[in-house]
PDB file of N, CA and C in Angstrom:
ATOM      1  N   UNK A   1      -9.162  14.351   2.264  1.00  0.00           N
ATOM      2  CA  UNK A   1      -9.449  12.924   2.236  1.00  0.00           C
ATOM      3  C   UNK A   1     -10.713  12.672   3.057  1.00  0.00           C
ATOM      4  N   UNK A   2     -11.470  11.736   2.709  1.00  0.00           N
ATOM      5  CA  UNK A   2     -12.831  11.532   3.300  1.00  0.00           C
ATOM      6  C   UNK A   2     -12.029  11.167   4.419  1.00  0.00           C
ATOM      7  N   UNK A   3     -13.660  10.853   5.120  1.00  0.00           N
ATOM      8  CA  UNK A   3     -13.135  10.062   6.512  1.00  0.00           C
ATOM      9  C   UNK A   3     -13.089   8.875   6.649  1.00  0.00           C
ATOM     10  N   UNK A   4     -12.582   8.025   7.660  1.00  0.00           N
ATOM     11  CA  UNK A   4     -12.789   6.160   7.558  1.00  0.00           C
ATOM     12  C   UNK A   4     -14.100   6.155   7.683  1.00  0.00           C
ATOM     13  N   UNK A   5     -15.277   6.524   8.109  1.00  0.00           N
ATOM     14  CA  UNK A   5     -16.692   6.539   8.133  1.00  0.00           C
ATOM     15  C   UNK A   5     -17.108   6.805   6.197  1.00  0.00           C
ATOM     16  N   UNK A   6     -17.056   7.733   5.935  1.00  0.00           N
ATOM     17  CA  UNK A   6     -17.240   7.439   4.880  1.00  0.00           C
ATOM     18  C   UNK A   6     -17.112   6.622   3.396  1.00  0.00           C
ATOM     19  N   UNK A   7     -15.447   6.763   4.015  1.00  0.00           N
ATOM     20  CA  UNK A   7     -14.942   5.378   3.365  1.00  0.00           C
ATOM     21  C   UNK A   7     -15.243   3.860   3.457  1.00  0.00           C
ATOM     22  N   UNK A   8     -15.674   4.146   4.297  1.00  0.00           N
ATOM     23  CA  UNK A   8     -16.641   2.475   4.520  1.00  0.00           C
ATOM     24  C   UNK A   8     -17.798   2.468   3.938  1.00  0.00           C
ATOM     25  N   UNK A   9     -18.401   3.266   3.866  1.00  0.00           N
ATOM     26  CA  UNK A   9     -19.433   3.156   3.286  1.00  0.00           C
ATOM     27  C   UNK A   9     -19.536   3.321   2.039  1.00  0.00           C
ATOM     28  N   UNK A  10     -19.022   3.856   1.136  1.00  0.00           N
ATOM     29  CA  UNK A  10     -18.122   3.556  -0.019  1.00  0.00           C
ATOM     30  C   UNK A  10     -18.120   2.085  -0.550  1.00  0.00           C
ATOM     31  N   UNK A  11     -16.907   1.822   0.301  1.00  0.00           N
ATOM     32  CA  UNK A  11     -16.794   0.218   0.378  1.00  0.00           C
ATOM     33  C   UNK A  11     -17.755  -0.747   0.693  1.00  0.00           C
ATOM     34  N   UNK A  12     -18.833  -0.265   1.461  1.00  0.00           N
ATOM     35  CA  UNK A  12     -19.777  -1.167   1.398  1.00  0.00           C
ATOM     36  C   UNK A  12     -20.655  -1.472  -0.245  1.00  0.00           C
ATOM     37  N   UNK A  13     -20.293  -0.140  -0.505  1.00  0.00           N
ATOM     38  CA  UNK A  13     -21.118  -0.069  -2.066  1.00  0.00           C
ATOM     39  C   UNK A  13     -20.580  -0.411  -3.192  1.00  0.00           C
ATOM     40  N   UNK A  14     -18.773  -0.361  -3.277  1.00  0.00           N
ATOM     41  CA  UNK A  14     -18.185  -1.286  -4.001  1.00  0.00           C
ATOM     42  C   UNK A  14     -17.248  -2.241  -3.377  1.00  0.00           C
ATOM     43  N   UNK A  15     -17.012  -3.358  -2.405  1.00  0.00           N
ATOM     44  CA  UNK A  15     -15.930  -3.632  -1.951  1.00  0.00           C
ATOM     45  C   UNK A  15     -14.173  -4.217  -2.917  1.00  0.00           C
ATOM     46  N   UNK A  16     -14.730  -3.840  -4.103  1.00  0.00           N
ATOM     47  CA  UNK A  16     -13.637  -4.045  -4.700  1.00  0.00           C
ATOM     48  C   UNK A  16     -13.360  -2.856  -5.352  1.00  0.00           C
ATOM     49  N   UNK A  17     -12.786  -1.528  -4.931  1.00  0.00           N
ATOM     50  CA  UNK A  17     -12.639  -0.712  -5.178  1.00  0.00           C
ATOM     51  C   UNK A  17     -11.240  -0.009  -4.751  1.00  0.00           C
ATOM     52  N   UNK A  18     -10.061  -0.093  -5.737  1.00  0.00           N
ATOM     53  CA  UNK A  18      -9.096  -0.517  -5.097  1.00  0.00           C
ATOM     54  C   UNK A  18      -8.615   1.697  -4.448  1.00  0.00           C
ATOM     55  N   UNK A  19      -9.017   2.120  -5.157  1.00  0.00           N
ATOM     56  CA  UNK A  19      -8.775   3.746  -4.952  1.00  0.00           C
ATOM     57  C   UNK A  19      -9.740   3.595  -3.358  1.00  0.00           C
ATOM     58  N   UNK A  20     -10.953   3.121  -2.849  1.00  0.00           N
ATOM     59  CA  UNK A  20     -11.052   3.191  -1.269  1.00  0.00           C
ATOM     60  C   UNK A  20     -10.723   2.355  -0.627  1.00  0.00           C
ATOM     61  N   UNK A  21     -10.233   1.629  -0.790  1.00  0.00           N
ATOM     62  CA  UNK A  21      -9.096   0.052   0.036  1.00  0.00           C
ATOM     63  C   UNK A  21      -7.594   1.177   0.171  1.00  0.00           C
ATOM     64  N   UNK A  22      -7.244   1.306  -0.669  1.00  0.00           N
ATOM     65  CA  UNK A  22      -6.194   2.468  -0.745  1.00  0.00           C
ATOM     66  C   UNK A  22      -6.295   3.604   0.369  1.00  0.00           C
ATOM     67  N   UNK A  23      -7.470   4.368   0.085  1.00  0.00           N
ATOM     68  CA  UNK A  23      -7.623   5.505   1.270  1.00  0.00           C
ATOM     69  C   UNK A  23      -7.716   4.723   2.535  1.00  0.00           C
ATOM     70  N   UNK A  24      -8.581   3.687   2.949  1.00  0.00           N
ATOM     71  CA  UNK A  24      -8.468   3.619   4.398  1.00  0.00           C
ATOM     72  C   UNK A  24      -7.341   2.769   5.125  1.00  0.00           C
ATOM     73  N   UNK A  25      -6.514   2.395   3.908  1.00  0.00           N
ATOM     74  CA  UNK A  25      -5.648   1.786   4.249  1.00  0.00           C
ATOM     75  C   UNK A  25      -4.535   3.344   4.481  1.00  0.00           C
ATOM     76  N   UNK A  26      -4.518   4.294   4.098  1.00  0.00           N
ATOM     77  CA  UNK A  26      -3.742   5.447   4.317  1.00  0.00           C
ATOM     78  C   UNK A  26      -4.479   6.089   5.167  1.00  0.00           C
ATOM     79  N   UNK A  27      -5.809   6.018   5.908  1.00  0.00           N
ATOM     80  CA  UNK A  27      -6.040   6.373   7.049  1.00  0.00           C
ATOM     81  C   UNK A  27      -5.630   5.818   7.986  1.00  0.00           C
ATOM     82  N   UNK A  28      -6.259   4.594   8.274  1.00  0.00           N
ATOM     83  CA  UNK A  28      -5.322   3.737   9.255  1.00  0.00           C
ATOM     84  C   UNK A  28      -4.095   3.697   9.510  1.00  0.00           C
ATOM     85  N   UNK A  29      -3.805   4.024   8.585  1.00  0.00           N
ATOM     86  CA  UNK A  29      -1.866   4.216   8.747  1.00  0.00           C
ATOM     87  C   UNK A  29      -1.811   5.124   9.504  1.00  0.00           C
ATOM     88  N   UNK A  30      -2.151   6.627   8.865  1.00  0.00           N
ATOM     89  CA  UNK A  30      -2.608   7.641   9.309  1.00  0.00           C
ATOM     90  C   UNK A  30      -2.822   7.959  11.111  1.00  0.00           C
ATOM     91  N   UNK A  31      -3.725   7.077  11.291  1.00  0.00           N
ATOM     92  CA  UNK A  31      -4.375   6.790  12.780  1.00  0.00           C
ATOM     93  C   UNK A  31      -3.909   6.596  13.593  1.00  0.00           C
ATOM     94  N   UNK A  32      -2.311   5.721  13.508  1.00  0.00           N
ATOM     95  CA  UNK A  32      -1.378   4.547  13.905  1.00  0.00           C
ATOM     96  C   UNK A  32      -2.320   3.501  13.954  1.00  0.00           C
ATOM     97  N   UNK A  33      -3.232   2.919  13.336  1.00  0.00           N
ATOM     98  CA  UNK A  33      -3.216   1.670  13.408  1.00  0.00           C
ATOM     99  C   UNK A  33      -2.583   0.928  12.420  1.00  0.00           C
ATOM    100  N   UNK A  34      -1.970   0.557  12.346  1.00  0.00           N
ATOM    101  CA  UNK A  34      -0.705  -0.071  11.071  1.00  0.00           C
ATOM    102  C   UNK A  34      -0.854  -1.189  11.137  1.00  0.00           C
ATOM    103  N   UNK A  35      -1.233  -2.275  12.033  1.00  0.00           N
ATOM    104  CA  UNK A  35      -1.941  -3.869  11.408  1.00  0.00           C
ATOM    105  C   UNK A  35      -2.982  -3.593  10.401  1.00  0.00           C
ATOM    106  N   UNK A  36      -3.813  -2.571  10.737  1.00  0.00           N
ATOM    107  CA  UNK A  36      -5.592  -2.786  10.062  1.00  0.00           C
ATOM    108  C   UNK A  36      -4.862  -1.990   8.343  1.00  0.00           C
ATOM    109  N   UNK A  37      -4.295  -0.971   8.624  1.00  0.00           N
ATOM    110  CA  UNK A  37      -3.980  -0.229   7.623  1.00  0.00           C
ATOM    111  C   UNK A  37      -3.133  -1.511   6.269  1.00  0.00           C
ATOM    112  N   UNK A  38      -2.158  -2.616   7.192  1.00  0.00           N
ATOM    113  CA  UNK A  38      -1.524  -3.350   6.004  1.00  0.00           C
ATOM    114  C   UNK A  38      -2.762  -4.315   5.264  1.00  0.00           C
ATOM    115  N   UNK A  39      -3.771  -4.551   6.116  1.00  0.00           N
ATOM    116  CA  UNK A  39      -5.041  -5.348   5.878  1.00  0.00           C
ATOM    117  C   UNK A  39      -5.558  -4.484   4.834  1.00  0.00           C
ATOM    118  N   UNK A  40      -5.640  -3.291   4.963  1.00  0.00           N
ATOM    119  CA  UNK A  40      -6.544  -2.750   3.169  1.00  0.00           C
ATOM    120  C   UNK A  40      -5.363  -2.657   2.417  1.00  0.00           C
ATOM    121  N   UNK A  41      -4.390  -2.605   2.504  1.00  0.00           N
ATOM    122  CA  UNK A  41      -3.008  -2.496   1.531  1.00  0.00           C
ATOM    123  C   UNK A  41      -3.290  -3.676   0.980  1.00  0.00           C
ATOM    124  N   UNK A  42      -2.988  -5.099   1.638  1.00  0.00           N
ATOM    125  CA  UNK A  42      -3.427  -6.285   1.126  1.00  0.00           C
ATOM    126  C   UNK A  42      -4.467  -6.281   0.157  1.00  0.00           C
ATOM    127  N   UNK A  43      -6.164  -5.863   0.682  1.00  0.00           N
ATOM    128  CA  UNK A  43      -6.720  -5.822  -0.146  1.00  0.00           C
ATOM    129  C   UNK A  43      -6.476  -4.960  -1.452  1.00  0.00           C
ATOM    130  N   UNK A  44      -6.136  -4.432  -0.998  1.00  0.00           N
ATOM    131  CA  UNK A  44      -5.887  -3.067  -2.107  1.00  0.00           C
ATOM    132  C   UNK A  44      -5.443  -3.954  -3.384  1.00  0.00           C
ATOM    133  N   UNK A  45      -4.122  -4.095  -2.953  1.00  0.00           N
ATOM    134  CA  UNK A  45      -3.229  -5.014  -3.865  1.00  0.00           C
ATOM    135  C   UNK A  45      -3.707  -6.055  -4.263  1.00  0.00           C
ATOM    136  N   UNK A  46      -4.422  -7.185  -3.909  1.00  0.00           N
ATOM    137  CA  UNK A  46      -5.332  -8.350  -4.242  1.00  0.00           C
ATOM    138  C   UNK A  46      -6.758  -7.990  -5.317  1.00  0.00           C
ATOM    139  N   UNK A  47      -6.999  -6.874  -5.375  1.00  0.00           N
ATOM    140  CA  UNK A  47      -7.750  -5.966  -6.103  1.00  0.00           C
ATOM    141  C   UNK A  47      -7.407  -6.212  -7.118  1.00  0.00           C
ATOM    142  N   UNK A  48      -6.252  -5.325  -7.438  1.00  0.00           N
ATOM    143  CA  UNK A  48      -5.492  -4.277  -7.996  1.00  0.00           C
ATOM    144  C   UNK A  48      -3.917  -4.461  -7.773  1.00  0.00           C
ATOM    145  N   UNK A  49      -3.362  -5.307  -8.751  1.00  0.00           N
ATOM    146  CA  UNK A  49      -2.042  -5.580  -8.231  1.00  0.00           C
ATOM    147  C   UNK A  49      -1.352  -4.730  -8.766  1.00  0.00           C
ATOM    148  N   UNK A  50      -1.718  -3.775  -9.484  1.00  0.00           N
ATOM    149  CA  UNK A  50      -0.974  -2.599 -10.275  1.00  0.00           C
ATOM    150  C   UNK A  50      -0.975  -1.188  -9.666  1.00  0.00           C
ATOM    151  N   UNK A  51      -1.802  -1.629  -8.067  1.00  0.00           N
ATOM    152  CA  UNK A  51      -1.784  -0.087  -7.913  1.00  0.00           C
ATOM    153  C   UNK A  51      -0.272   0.288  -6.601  1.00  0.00           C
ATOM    154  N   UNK A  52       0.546   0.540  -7.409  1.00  0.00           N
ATOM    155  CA  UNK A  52       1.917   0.624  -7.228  1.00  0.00           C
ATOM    156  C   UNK A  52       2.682   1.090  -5.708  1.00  0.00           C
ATOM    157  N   UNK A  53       1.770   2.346  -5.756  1.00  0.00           N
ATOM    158  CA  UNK A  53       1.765   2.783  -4.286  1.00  0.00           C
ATOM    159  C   UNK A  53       1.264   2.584  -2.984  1.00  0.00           C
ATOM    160  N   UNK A  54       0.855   1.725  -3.480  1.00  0.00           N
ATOM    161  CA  UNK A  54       0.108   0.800  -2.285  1.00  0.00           C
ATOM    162  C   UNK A  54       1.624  -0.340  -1.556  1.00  0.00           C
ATOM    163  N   UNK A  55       2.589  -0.914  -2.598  1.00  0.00           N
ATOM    164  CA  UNK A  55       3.797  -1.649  -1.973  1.00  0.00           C
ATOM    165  C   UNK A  55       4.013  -0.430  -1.021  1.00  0.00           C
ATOM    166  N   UNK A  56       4.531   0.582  -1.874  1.00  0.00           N
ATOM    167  CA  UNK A  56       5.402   1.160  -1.128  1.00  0.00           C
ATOM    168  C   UNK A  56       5.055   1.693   0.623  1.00  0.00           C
ATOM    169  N   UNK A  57       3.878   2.247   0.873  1.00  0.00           N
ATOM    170  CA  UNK A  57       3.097   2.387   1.472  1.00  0.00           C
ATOM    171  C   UNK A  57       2.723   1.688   2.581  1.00  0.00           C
ATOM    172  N   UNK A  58       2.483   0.214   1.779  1.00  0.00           N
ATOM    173  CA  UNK A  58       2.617  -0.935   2.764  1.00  0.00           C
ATOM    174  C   UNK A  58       3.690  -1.312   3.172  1.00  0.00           C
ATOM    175  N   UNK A  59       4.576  -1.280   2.556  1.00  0.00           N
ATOM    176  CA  UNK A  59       6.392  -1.291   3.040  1.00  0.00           C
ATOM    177  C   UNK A  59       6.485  -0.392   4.153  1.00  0.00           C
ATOM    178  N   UNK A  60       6.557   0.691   4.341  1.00  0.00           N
ATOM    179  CA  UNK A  60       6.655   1.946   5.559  1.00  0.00           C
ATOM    180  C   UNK A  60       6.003   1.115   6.171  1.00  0.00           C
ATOM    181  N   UNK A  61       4.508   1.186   6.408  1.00  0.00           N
ATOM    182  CA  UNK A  61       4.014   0.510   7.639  1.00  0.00           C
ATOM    183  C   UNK A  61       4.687  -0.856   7.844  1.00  0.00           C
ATOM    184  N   UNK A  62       5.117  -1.653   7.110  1.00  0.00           N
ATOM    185  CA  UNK A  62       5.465  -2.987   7.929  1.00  0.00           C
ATOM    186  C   UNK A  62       6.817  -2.346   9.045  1.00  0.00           C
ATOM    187  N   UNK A  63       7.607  -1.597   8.096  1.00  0.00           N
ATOM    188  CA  UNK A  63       8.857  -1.201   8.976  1.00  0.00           C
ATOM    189  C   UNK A  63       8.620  -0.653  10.202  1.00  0.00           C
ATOM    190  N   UNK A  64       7.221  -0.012  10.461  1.00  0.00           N
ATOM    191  CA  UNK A  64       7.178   0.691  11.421  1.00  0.00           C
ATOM    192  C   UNK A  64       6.501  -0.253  12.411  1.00  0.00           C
ATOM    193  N   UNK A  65       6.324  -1.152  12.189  1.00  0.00           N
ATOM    194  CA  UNK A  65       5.593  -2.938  12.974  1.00  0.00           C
ATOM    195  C   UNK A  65       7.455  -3.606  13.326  1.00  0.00           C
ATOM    196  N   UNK A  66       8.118  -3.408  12.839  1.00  0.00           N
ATOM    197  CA  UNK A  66       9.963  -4.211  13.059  1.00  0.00           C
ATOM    198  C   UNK A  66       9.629  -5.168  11.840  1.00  0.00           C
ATOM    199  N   UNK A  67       8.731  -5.048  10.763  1.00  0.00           N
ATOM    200  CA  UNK A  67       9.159  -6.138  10.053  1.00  0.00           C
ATOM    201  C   UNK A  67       9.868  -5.676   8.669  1.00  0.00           C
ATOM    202  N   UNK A  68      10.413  -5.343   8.950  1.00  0.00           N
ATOM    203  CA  UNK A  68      11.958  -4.411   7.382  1.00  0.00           C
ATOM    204  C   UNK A  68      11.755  -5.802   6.594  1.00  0.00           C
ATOM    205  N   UNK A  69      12.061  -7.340   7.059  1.00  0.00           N
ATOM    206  CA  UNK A  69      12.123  -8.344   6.029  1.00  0.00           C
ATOM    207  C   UNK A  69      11.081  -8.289   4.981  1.00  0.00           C
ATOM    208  N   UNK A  70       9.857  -8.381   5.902  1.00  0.00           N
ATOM    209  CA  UNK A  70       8.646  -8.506   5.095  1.00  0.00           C
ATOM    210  C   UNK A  70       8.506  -6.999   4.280  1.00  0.00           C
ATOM    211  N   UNK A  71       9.033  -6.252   4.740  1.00  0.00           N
ATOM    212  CA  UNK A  71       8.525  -4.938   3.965  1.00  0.00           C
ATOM    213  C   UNK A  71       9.545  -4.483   2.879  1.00  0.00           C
ATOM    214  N   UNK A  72      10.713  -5.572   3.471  1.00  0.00           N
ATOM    215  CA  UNK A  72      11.708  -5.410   1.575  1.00  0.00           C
ATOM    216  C   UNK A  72      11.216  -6.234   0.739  1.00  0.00           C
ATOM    217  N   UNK A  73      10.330  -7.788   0.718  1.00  0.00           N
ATOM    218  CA  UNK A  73       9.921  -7.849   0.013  1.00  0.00           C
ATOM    219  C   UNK A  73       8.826  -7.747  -0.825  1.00  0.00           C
ATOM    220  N   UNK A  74       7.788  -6.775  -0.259  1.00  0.00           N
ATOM    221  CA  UNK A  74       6.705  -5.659  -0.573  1.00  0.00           C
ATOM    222  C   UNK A  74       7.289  -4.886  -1.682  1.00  0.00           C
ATOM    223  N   UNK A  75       8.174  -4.353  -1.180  1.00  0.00           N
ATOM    224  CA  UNK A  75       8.812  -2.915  -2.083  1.00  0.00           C
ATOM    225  C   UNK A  75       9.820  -3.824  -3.354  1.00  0.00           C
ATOM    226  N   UNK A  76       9.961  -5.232  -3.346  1.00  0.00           N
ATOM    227  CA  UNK A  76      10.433  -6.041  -4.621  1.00  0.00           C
ATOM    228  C   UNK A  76       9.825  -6.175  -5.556  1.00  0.00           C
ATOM    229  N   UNK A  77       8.424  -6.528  -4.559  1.00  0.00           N
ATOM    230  CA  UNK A  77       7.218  -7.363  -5.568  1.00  0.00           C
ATOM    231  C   UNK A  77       6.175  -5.798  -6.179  1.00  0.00           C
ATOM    232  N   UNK A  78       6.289  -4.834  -5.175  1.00  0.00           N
ATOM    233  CA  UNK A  78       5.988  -3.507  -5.981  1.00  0.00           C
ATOM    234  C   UNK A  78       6.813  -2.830  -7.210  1.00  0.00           C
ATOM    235  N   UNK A  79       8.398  -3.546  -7.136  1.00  0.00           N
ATOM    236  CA  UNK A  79       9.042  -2.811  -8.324  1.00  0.00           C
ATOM    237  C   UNK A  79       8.917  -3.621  -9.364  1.00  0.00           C
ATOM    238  N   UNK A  80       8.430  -4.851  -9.076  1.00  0.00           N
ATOM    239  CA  UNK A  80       8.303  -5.607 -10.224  1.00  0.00           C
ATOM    240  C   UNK A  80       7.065  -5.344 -11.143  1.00  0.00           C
ATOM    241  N   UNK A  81       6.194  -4.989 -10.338  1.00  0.00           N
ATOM    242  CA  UNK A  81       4.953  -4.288 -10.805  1.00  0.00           C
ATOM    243  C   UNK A  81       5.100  -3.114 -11.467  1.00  0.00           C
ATOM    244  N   UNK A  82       5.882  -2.422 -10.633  1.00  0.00           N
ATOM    245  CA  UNK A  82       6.239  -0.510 -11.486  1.00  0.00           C
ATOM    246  C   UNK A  82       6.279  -0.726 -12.472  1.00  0.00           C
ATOM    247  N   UNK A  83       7.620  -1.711 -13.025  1.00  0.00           N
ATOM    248  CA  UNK A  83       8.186  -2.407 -14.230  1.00  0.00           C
ATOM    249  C   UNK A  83       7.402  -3.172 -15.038  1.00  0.00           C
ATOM    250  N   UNK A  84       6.130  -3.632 -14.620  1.00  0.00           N
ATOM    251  CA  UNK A  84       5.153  -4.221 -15.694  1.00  0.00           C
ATOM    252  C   UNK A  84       4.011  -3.479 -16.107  1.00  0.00           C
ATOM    253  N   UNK A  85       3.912  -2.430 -15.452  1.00  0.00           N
ATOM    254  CA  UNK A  85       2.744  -1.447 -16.158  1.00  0.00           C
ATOM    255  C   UNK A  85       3.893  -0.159 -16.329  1.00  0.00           C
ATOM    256  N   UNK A  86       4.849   0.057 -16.524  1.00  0.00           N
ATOM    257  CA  UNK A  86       5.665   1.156 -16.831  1.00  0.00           C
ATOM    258  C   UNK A  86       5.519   2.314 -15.878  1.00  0.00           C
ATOM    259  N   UNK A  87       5.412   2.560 -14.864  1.00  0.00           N
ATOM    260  CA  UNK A  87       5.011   3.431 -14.083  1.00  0.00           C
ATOM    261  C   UNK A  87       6.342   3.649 -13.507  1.00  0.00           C
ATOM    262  N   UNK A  88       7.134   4.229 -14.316  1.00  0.00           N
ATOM    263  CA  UNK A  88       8.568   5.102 -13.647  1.00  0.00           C
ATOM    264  C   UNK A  88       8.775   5.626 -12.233  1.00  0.00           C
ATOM    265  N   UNK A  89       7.702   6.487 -12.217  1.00  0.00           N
ATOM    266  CA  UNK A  89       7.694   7.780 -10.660  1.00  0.00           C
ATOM    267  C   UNK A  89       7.992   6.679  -9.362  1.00  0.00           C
ATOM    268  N   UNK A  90       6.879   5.325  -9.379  1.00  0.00           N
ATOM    269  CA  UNK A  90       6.569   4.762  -8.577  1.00  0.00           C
ATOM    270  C   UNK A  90       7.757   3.852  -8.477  1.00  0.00           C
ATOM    271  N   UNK A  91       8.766   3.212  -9.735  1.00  0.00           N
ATOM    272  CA  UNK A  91       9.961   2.400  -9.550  1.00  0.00           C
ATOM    273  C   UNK A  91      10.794   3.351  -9.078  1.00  0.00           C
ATOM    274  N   UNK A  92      11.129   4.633  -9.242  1.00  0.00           N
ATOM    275  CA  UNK A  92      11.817   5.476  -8.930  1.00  0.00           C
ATOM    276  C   UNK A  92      11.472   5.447  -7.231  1.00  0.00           C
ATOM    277  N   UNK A  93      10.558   5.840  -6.689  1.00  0.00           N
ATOM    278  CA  UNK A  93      10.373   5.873  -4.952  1.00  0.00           C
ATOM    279  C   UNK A  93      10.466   4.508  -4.805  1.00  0.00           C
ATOM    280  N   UNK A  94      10.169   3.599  -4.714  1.00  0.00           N
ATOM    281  CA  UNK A  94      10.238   1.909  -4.773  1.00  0.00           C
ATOM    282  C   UNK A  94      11.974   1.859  -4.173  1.00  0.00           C
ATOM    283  N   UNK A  95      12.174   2.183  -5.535  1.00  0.00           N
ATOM    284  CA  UNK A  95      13.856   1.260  -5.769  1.00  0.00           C
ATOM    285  C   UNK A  95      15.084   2.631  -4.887  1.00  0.00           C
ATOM    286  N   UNK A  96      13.960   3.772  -4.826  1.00  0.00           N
ATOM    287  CA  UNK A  96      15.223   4.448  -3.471  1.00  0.00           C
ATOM    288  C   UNK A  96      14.716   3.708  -2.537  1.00  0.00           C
ATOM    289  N   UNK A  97      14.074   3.451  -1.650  1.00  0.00           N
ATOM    290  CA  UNK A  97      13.320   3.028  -0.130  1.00  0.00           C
ATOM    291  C   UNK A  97      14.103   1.673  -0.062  1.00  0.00           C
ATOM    292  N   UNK A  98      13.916   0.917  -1.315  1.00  0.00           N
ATOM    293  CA  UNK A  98      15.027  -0.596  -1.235  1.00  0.00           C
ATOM    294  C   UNK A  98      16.356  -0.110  -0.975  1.00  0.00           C
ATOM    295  N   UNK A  99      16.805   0.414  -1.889  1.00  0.00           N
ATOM    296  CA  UNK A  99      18.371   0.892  -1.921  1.00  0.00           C
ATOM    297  C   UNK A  99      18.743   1.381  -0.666  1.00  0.00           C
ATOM    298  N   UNK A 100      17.738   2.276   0.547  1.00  0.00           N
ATOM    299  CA  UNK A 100      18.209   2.694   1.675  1.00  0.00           C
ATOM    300  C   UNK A 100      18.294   1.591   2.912  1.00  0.00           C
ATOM    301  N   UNK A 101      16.978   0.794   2.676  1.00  0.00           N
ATOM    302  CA  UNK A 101      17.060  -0.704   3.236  1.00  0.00           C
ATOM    303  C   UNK A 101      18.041  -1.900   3.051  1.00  0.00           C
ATOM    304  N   UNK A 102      18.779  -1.379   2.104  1.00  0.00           N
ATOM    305  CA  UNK A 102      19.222  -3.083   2.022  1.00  0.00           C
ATOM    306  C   UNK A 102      20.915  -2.631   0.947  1.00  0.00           C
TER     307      UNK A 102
END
């Protein structure tokens, strides 16, 4: 995976690019910074509301902030998505991570 340095700069060259909103949002996670990391998840998703793994993703990090509420309904509004572009793999991890939450 590039680095957040590069990835920014990336992003400077497309900022709507939801595959590097994605990476530095999985760096930051990565980093422990998990506020900045749900901030490119957001974008990510505001992008790109189909890019699936980005709920889930952003779900873990909220849980790991104490917010399980907000991050079950991440992983809702991501299965609802799985379910509108057909993307099985991703309702499949989605709807276990809910099922263990709730």
């Amino acid at each position: 995976m590039p680095s957040v340095d590069q990835l920014e700069k990336l992003l400077a060259a497309d900022p709507d690019d939801a595959f590097v909103l994605y990476g530095l949002a999985q760096e930051h996670a990565k980093q422990g910074h998990a506020e900045r990391a749900v901030e490119f998840y957001d974008r990510c998703l505001k992008v790109d509301p189909a890019y699936c793994y980005a709920y889930y993703h952003k779900a873990r990090t909220l849980d790991t902030l104490g917010r399980r509420e907000q991050a079950i309904a991440t992983l809702k509004a991501g299965a609802k998505q799985a379910q509108v572009v057909g993307d099985g793999h991703a309702l499949s991890e989605i709807s276990a991570l809910l099922d263990e939450w709730t």
